[in-house]
Protein backbone atom coordinates (compact mmCIF):
# COMPACT_ATOMS: atom_id res chain seq x y z
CA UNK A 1 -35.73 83.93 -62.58
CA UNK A 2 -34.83 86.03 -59.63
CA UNK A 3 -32.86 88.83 -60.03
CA UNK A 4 -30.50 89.49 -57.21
CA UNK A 5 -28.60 91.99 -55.59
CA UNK A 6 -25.50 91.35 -53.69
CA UNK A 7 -24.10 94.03 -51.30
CA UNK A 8 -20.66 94.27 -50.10
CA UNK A 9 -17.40 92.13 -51.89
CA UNK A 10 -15.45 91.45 -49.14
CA UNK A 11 -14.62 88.04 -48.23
CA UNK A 12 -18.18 87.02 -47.44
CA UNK A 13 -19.71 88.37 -50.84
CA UNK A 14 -16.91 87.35 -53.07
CA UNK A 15 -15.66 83.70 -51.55
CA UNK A 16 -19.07 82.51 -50.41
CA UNK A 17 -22.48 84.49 -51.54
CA UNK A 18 -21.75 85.33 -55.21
CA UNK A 19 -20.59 82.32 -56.37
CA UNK A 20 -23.47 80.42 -54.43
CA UNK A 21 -26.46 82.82 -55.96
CA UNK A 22 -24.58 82.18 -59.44
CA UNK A 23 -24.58 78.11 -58.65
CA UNK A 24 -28.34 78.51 -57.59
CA UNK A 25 -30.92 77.60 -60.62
CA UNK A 26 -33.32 80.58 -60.79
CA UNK A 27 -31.49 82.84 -59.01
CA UNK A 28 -29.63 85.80 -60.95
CA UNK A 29 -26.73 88.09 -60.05
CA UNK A 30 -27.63 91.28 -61.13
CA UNK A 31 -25.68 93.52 -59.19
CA UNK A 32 -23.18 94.27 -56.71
CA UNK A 33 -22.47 97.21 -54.57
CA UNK A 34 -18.49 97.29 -54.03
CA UNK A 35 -17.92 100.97 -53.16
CA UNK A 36 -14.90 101.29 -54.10
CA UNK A 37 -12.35 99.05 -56.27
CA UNK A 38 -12.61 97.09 -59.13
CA UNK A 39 -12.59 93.75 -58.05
CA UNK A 40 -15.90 92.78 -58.50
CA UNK A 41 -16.73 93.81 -62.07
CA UNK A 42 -13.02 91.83 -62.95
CA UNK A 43 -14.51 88.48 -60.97
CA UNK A 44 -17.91 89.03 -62.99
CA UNK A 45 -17.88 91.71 -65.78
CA UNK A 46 -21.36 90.80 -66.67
CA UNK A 47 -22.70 91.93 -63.13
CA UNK A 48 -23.89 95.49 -62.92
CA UNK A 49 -21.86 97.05 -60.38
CA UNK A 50 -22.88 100.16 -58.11
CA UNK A 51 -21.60 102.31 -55.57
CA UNK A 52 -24.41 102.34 -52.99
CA UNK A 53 -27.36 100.60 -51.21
CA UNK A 54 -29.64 103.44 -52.61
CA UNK A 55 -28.12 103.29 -56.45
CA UNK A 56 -28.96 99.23 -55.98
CA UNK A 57 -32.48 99.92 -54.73
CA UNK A 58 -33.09 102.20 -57.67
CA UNK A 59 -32.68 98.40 -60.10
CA UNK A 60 -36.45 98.02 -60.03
CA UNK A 61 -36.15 94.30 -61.13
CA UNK A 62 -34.24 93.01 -57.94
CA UNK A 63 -36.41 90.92 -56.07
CA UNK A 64 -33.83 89.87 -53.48
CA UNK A 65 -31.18 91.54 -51.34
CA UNK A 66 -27.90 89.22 -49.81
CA UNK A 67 -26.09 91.63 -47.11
CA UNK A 68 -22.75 90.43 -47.01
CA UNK A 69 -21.35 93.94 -45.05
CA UNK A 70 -19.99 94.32 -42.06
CA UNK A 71 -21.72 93.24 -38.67
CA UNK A 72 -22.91 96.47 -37.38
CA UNK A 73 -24.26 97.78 -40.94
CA UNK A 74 -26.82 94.67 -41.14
CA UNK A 75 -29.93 95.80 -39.61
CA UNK A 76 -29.75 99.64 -41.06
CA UNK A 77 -29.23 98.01 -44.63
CA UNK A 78 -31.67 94.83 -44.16
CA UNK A 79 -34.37 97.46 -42.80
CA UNK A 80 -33.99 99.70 -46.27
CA UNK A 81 -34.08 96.83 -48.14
CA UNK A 82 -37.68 95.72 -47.01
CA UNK A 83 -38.61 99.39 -46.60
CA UNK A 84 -38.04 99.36 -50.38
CA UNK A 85 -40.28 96.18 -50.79
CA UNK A 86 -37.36 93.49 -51.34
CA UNK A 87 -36.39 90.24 -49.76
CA UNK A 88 -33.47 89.70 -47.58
CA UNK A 89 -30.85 87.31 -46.79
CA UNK A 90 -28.25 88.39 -44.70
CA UNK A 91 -24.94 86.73 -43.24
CA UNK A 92 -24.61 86.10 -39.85
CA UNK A 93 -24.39 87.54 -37.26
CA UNK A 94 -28.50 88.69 -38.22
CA UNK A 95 -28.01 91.98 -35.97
CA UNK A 96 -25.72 92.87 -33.21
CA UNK A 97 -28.27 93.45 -30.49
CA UNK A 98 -31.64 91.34 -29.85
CA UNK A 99 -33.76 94.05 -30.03
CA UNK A 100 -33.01 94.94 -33.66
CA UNK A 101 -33.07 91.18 -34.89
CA UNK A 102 -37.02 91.19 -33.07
CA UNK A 103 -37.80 94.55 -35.00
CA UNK A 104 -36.41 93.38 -38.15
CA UNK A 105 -38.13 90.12 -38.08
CA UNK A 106 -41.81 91.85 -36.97
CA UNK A 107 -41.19 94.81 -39.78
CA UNK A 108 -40.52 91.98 -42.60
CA UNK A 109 -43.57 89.78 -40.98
CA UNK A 110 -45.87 93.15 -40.92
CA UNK A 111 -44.25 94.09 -44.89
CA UNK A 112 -44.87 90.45 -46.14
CA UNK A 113 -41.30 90.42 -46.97
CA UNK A 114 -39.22 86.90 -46.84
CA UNK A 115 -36.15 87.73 -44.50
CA UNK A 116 -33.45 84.99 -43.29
CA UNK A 117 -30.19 84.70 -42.30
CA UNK A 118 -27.67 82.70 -44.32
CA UNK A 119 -26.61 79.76 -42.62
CA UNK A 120 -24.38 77.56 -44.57
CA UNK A 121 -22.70 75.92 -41.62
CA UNK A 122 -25.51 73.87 -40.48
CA UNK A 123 -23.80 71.51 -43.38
CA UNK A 124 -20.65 71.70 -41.61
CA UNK A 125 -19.07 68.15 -40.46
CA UNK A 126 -19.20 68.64 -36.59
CA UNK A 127 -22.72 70.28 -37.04
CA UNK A 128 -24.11 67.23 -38.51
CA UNK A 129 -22.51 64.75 -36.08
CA UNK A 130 -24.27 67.02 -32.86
CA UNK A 131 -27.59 66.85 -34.84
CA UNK A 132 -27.36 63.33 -35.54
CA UNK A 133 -26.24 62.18 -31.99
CA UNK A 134 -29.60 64.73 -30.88
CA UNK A 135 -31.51 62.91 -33.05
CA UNK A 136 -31.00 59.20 -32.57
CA UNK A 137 -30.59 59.81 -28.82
CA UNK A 138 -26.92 58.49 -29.03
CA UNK A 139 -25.23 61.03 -27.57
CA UNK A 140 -24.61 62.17 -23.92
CA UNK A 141 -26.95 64.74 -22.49
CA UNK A 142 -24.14 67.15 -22.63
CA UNK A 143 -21.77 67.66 -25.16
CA UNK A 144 -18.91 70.46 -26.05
CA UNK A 145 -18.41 71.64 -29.44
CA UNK A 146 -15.63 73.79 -30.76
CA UNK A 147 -14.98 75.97 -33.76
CA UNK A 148 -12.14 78.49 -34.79
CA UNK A 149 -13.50 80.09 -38.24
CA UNK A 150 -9.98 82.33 -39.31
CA UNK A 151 -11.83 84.39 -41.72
CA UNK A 152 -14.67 85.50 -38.91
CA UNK A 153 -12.31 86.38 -36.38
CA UNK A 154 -13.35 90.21 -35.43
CA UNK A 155 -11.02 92.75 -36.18
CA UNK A 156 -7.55 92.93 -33.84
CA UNK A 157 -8.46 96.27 -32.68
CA UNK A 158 -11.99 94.93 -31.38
CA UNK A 159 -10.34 94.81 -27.71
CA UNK A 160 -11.04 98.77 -28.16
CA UNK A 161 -14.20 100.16 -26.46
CA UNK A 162 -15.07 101.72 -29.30
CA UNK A 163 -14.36 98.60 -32.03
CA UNK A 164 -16.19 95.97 -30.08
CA UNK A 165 -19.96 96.95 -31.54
CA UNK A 166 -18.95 97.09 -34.81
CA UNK A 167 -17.21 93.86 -34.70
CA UNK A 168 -20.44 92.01 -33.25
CA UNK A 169 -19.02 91.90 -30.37
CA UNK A 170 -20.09 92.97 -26.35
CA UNK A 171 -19.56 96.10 -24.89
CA UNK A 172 -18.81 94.69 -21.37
CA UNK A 173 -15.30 93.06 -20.13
């Protein structure tokens, strides 16, 4: 069994990545970092729930880390997590800039760490079809695909200079 940590219980942790570890044979929720709120140990009161990335890296029997957090906290927390010798999954976006997705990937290569990003819509409907028409050379040579995901939309004030990093988002107009 792997034990599992799980931090952050926003949207992504609660509605997608906790009840997918708990669906997952061998895998084990062992604890969640909410910082604040009560939420998660209501949802699953026989979780372990802590306050920070450091009180979750002190549970010597997690193996593997989900960061569910938001965009521009993923490659600090992914980095202490395989600093601390665990395996990583984290949502998407991976990092906000190139540079830090290539250093995390080396640093997890160089640590002989596992580290991936979660990416459950490659099952998606109009994912398949574009793979499919790829694949059996049915479809044209080029192709538009669109997607409006509600829940991933960045923050309304990520027009703001000073919002757009954190929101994954570019700092040029």
């Amino acid at each position: 069994m792997i034990e599992v940590g799980l931090i952050g219980f926003g949207l992504a942790g609660r509605a997608f990545h906790a009840p997918v570890i708990r669906a997952v044979p061998g895998l084990h929720l062992a604890a969640i970092v909410q910082r604040s709120g009560t939420q998660a140990a209501e949802k699953y009161p026989d979780v372990r729930i802590v306050r920070s990335l450091g009180e979750l890296l002190s549970i010597t029997d997690i193996r593997l880390v989900v960061i569910a957090t938001p965009n521009d906290t993923h490659f600090a927390f992914a980095r202490q997590c395989l600093e601390a010798g665990r395996d990583v999954v984290v949502d998407k976006p991976f990092t906000t800039t190139l540079e830090e997705a290539v250093s995390l990937v080396q640093f997890a290569k160089d640590a002989n760490r596992l580290l991936t990003v979660y990416q459950n819509r490659r099952y998606d409907g109009d994912f398949q079809a574009i793979r499919k028409l790829v694949a059996d050379g049915s479809g044209r040579s080029s192709f538009r695909s669109g997607r409006c995901v509600q829940a991933c939309r960045p923050p309304r004030a990520a027009g703001r200079p000073e919002n757009r990093r954190r929101s994954g988002g570019s700092d040029r107009r």
